[in-house]
Protein backbone atom coordinates (compact mmCIF):
# COMPACT_ATOMS: atom_id res chain seq x y z
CA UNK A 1 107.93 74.20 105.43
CA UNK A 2 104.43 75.91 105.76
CA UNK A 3 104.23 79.42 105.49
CA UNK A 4 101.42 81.19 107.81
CA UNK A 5 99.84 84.23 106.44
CA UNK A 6 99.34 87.08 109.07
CA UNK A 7 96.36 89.63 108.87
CA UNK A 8 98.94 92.69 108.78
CA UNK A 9 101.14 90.35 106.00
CA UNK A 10 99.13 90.47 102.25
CA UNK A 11 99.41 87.18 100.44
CA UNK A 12 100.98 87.10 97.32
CA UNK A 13 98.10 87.26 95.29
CA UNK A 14 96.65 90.69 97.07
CA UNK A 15 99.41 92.68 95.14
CA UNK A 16 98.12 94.82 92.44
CA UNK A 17 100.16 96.42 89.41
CA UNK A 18 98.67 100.28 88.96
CA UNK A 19 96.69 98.72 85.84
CA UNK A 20 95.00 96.16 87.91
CA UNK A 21 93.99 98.67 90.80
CA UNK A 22 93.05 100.91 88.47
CA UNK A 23 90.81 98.61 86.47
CA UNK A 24 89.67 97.08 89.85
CA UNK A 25 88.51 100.76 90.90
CA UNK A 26 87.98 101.71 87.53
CA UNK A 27 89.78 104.63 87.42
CA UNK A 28 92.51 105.54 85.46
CA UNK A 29 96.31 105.03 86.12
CA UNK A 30 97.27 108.57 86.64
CA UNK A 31 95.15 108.86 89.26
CA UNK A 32 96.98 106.29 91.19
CA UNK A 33 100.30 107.30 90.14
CA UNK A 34 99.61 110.84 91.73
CA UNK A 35 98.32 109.57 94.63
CA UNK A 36 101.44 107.77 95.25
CA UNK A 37 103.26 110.44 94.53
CA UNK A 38 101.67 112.81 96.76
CA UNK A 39 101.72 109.91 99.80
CA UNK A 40 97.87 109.12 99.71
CA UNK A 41 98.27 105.71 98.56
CA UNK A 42 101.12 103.33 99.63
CA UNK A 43 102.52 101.34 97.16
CA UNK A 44 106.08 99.36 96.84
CA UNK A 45 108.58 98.95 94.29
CA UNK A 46 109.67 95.66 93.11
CA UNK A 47 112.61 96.36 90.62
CA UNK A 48 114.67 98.89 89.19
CA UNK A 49 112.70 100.67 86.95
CA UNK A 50 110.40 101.58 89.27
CA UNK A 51 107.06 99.35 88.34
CA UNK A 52 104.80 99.72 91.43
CA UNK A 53 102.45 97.09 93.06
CA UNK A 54 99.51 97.79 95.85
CA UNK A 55 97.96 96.11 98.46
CA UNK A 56 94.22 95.09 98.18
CA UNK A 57 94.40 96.56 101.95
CA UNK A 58 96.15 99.52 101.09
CA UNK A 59 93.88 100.53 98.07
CA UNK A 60 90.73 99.44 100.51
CA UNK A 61 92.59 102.07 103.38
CA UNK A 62 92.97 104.73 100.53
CA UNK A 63 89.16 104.60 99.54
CA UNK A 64 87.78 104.53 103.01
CA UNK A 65 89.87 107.86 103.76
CA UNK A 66 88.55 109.39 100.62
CA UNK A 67 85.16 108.42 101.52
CA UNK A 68 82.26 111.37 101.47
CA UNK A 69 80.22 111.77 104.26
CA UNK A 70 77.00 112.90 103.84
């Protein structure tokens, strides 16, 4: 059995844990955190205690809407 990735479906390896994003974006963590918090910046839960993994497409969406336009 094949599976078919979609365009609106991430692949397994486009999930980010807060550290990653926030190394990728090099930011820091809490900035991420509150922005989930707040609703800004999707992100899903994966077990119990609450750890947190993000989209490449849903950090890229994020950015773009907190781009500055000059």
């Amino acid at each position: 059995m094949v599976l078919m990735q979609t365009q609106t479906e991430p692949a397994i390896t486009d999930w980010l844990t807060i550290p990653e994003a926030a190394a990728l974006l090099r930011t820091g963590k809490r900035s991420l955190y509150r922005a989930v918090k707040r609703g800004d910046l999707r992100a899903a839960e994966v077990n119990e205690r609450g750890d947190l993994r993000i989209a490449r497409t849903w950090l890229t969406d994020w950015l773009e809407r907190r781009a500055v336009r000059t």
